[in-house]
PDB file of N, CA and C in Angstrom:
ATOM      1  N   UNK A   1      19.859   4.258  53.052  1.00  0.00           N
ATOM      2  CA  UNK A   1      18.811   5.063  52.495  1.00  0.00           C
ATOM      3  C   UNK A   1      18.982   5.075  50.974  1.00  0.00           C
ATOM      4  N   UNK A   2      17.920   4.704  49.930  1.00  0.00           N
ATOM      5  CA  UNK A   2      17.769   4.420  48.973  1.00  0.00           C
ATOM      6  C   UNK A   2      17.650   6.411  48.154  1.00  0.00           C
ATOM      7  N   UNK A   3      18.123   6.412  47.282  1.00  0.00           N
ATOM      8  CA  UNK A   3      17.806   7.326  46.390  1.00  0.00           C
ATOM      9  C   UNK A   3      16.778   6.825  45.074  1.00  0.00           C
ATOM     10  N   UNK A   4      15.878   8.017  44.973  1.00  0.00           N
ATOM     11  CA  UNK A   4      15.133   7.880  43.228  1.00  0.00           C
ATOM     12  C   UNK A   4      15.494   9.137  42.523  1.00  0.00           C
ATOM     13  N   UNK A   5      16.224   8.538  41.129  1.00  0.00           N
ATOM     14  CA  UNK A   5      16.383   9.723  40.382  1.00  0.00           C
ATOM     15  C   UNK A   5      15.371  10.244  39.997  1.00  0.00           C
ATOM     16  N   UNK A   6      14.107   9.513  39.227  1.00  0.00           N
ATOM     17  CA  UNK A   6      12.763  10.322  39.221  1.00  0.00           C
ATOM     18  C   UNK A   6      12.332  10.450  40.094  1.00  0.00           C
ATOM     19  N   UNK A   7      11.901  11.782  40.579  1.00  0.00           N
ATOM     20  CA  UNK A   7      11.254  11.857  42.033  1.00  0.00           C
ATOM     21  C   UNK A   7      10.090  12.769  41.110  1.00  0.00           C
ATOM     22  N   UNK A   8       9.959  12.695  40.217  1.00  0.00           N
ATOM     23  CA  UNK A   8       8.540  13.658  39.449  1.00  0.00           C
ATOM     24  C   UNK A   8       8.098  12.238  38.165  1.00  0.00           C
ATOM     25  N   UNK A   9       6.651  12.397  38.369  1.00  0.00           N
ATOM     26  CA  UNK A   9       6.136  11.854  37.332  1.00  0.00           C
ATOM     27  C   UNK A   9       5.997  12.154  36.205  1.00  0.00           C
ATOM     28  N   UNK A  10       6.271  11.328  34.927  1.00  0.00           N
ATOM     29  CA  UNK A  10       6.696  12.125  34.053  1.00  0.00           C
ATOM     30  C   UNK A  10       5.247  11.437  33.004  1.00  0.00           C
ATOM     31  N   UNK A  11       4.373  12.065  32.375  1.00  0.00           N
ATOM     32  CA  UNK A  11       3.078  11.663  31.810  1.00  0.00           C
ATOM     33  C   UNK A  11       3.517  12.135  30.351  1.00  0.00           C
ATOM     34  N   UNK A  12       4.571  12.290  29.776  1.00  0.00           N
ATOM     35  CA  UNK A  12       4.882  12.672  28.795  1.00  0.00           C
ATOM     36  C   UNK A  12       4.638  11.804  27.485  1.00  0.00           C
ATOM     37  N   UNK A  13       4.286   9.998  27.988  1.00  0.00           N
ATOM     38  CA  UNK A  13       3.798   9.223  26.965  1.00  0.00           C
ATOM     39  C   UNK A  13       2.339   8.070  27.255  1.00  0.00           C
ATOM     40  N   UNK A  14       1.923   9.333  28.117  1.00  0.00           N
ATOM     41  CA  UNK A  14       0.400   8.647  28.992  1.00  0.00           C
ATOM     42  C   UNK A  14      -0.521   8.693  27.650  1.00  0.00           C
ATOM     43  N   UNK A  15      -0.840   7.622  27.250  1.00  0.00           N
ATOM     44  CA  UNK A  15      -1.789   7.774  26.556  1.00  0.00           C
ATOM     45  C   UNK A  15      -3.589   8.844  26.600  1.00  0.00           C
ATOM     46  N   UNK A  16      -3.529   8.984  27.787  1.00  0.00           N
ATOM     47  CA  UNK A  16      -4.450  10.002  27.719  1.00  0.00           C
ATOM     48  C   UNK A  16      -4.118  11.574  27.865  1.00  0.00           C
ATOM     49  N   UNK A  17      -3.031  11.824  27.494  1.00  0.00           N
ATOM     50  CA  UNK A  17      -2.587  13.293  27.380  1.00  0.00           C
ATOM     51  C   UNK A  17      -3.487  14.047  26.267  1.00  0.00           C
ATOM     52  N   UNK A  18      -3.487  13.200  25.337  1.00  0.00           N
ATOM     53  CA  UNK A  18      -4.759  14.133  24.527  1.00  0.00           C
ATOM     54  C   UNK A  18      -6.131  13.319  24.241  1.00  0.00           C
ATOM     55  N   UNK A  19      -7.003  13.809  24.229  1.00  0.00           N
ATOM     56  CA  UNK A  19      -7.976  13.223  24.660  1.00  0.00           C
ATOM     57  C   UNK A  19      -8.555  12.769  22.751  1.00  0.00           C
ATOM     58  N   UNK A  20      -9.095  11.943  23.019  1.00  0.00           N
ATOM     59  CA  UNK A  20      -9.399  11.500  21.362  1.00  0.00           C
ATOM     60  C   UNK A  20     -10.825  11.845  21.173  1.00  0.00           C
ATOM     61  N   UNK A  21     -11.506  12.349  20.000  1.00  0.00           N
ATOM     62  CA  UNK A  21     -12.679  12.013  19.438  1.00  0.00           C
ATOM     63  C   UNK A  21     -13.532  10.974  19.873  1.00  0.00           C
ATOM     64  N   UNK A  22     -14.935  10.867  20.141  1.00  0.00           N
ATOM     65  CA  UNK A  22     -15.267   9.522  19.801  1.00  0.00           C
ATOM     66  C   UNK A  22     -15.477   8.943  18.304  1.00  0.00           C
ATOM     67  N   UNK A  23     -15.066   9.526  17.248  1.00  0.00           N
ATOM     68  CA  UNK A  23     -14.605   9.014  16.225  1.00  0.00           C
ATOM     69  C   UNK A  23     -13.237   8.629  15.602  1.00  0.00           C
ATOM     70  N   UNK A  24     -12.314   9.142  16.395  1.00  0.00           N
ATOM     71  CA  UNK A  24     -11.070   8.424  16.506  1.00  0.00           C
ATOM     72  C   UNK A  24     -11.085   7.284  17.280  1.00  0.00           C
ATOM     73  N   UNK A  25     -12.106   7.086  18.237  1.00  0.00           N
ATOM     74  CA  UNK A  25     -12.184   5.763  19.653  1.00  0.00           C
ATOM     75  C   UNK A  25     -12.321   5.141  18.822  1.00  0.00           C
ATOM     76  N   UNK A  26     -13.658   5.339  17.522  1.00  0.00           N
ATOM     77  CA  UNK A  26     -14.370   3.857  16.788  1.00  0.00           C
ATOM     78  C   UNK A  26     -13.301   3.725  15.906  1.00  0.00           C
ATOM     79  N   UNK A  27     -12.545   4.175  15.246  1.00  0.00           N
ATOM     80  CA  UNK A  27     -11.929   4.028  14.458  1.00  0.00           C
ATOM     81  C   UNK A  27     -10.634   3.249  15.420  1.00  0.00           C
ATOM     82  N   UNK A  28     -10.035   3.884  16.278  1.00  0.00           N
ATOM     83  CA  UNK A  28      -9.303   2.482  16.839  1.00  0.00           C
ATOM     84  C   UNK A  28      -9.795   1.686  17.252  1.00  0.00           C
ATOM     85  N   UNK A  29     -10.732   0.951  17.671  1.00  0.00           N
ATOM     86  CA  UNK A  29     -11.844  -0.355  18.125  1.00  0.00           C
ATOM     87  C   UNK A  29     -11.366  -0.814  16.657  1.00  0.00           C
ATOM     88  N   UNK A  30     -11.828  -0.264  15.509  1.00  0.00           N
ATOM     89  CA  UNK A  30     -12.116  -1.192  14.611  1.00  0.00           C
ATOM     90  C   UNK A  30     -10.430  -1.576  13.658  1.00  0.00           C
ATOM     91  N   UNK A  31      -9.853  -1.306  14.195  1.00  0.00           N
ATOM     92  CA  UNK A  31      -8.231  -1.263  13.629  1.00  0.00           C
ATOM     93  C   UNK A  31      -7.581  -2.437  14.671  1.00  0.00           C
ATOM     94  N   UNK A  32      -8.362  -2.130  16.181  1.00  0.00           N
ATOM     95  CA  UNK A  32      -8.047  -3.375  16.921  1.00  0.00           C
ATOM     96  C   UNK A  32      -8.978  -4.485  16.104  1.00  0.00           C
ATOM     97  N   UNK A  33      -9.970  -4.288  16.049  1.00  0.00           N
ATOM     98  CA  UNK A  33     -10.727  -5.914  15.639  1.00  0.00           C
ATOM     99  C   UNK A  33      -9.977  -6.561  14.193  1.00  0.00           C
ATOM    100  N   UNK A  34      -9.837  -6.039  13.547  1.00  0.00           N
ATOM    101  CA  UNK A  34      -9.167  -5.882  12.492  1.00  0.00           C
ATOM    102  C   UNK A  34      -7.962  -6.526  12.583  1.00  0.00           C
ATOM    103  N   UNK A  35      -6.920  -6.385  13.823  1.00  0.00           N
ATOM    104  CA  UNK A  35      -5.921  -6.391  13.754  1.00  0.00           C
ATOM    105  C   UNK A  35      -5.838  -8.230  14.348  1.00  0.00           C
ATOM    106  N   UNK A  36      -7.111  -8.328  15.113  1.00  0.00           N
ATOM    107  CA  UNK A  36      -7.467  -9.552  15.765  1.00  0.00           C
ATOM    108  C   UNK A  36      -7.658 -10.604  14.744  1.00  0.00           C
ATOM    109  N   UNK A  37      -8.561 -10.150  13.886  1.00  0.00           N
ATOM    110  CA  UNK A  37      -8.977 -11.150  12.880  1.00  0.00           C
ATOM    111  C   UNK A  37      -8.080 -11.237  11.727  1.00  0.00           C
ATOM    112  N   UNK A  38      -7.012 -10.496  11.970  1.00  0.00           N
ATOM    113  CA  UNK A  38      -5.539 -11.048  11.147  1.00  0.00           C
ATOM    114  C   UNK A  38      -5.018 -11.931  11.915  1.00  0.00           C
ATOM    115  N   UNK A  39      -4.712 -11.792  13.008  1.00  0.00           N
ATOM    116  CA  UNK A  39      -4.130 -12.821  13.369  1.00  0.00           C
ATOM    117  C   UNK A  39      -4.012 -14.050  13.540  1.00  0.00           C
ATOM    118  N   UNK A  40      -5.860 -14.137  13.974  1.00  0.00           N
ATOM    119  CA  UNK A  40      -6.546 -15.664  13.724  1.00  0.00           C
ATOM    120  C   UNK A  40      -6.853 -16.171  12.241  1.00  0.00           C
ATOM    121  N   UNK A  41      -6.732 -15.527  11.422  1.00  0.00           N
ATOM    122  CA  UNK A  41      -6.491 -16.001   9.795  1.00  0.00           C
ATOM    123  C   UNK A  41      -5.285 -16.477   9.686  1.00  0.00           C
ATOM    124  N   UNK A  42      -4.068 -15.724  10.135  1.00  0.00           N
ATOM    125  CA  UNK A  42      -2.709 -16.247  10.244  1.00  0.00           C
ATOM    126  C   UNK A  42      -2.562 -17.649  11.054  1.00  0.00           C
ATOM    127  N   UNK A  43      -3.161 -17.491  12.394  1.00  0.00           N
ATOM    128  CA  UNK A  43      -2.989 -19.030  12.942  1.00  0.00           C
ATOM    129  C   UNK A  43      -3.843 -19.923  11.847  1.00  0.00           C
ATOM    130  N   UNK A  44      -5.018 -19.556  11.250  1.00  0.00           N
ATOM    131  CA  UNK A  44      -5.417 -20.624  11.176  1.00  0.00           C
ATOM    132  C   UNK A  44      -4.963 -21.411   9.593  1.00  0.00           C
ATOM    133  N   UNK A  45      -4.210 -20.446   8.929  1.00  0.00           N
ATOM    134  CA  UNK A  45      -3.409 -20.699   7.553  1.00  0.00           C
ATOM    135  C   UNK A  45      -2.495 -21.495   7.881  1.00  0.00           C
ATOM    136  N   UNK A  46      -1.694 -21.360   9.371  1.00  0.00           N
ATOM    137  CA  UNK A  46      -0.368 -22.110   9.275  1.00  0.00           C
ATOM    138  C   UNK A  46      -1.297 -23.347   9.986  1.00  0.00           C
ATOM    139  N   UNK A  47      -2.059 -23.447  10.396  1.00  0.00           N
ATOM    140  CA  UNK A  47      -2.343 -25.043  11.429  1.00  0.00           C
ATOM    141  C   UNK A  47      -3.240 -25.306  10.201  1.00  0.00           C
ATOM    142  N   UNK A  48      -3.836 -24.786   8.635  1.00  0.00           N
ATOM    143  CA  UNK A  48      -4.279 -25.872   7.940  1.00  0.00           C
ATOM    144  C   UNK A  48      -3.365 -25.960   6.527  1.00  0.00           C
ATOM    145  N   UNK A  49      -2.047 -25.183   6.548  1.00  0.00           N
ATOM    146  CA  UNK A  49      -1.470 -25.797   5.002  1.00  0.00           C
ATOM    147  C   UNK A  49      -0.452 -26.048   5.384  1.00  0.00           C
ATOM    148  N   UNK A  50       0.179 -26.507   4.764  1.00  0.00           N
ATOM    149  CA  UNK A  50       2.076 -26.902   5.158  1.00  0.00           C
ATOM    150  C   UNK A  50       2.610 -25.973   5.219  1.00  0.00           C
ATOM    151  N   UNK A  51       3.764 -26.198   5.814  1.00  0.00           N
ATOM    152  CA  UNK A  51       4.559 -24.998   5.857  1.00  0.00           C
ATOM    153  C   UNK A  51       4.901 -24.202   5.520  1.00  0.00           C
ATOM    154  N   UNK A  52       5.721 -24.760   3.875  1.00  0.00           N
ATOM    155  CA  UNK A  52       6.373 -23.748   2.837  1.00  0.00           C
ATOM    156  C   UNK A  52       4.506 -23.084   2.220  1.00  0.00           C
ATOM    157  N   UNK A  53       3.613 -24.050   2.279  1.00  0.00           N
ATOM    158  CA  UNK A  53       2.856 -22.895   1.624  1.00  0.00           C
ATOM    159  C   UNK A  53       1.950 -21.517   2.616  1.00  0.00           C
ATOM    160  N   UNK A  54       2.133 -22.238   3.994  1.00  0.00           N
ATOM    161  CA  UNK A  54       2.076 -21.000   5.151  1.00  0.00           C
ATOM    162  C   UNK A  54       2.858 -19.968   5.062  1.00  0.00           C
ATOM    163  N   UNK A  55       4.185 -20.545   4.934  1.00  0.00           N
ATOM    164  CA  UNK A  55       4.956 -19.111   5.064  1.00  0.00           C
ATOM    165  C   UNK A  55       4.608 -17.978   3.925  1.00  0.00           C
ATOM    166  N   UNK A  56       4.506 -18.716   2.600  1.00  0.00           N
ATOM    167  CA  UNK A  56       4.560 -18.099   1.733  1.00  0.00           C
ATOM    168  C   UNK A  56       3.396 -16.997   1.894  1.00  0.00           C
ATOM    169  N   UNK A  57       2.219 -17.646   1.708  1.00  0.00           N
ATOM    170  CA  UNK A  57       0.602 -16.918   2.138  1.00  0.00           C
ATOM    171  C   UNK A  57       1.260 -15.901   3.523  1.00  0.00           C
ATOM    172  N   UNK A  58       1.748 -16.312   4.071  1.00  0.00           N
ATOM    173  CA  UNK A  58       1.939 -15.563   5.454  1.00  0.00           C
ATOM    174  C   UNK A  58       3.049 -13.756   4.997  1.00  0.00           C
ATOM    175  N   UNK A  59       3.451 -14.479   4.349  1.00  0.00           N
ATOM    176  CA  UNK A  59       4.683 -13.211   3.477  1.00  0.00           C
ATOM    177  C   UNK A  59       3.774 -12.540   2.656  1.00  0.00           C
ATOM    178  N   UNK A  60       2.596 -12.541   2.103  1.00  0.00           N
ATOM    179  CA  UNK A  60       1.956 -12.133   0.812  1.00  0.00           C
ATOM    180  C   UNK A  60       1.325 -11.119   2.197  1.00  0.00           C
ATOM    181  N   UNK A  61       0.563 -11.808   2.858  1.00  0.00           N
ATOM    182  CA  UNK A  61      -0.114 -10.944   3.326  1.00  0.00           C
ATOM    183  C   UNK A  61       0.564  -9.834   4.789  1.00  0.00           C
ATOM    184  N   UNK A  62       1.863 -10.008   5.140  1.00  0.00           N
ATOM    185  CA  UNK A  62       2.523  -8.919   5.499  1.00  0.00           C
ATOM    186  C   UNK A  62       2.720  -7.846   4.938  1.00  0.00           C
ATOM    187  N   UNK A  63       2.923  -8.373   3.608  1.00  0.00           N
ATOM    188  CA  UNK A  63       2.987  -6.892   2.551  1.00  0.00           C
ATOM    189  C   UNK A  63       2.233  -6.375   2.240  1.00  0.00           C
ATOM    190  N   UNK A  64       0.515  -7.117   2.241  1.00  0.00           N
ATOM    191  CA  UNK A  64      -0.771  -6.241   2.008  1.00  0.00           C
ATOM    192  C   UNK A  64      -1.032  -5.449   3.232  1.00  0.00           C
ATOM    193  N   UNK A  65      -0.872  -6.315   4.593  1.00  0.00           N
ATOM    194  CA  UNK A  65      -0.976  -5.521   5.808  1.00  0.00           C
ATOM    195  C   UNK A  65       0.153  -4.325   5.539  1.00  0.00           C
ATOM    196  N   UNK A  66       1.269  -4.194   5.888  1.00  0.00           N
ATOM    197  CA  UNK A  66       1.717  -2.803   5.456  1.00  0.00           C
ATOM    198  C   UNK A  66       1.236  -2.147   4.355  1.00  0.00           C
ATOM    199  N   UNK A  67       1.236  -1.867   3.109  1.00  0.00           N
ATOM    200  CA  UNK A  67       0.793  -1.321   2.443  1.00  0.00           C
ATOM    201  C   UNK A  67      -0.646  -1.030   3.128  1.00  0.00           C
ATOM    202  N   UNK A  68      -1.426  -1.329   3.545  1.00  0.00           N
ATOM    203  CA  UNK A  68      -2.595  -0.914   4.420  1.00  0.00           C
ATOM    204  C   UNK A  68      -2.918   0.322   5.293  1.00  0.00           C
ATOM    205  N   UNK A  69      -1.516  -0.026   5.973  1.00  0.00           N
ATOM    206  CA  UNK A  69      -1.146   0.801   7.374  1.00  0.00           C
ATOM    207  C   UNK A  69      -0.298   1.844   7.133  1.00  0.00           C
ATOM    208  N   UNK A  70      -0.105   2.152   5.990  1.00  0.00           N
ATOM    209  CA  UNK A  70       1.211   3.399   5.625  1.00  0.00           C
ATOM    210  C   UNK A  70       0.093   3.872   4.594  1.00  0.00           C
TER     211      UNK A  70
END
């Protein structure tokens, strides 16, 4: 016979514990799209420049993305 130490559900990091705005919803939609169309700028910097100048572009704009997000 098997034991479970959780035997209670614990919703303590359920994302719907508090319920959001629908102006907090649009505002994360658009932080996701956002976050999408960084990424495909990033692929598409490293599959059209060389390397050292990918990385570099790729480093410039980590630091604009943070500074963004803080």
């Amino acid at each position: 016979m098997s034991r479970h130490h959780n035997t209670t559900l614990n919703f303590s990091h359920s994302p719907y514990k508090n319920k959001l705005s629908p102006n907090a919803i649009d505002l994360e939609i658009k932080r996701g799209e956002l976050r999408l169309r960084y990424v495909k700028l990033l692929r598409d910097i490293h599959a059209s420049l060389d390397k050292e100048d990918a990385t570099n572009l790729i480093k410039e704009s980590v630091a604009i993305w943070e500074k963004l997000n803080y």
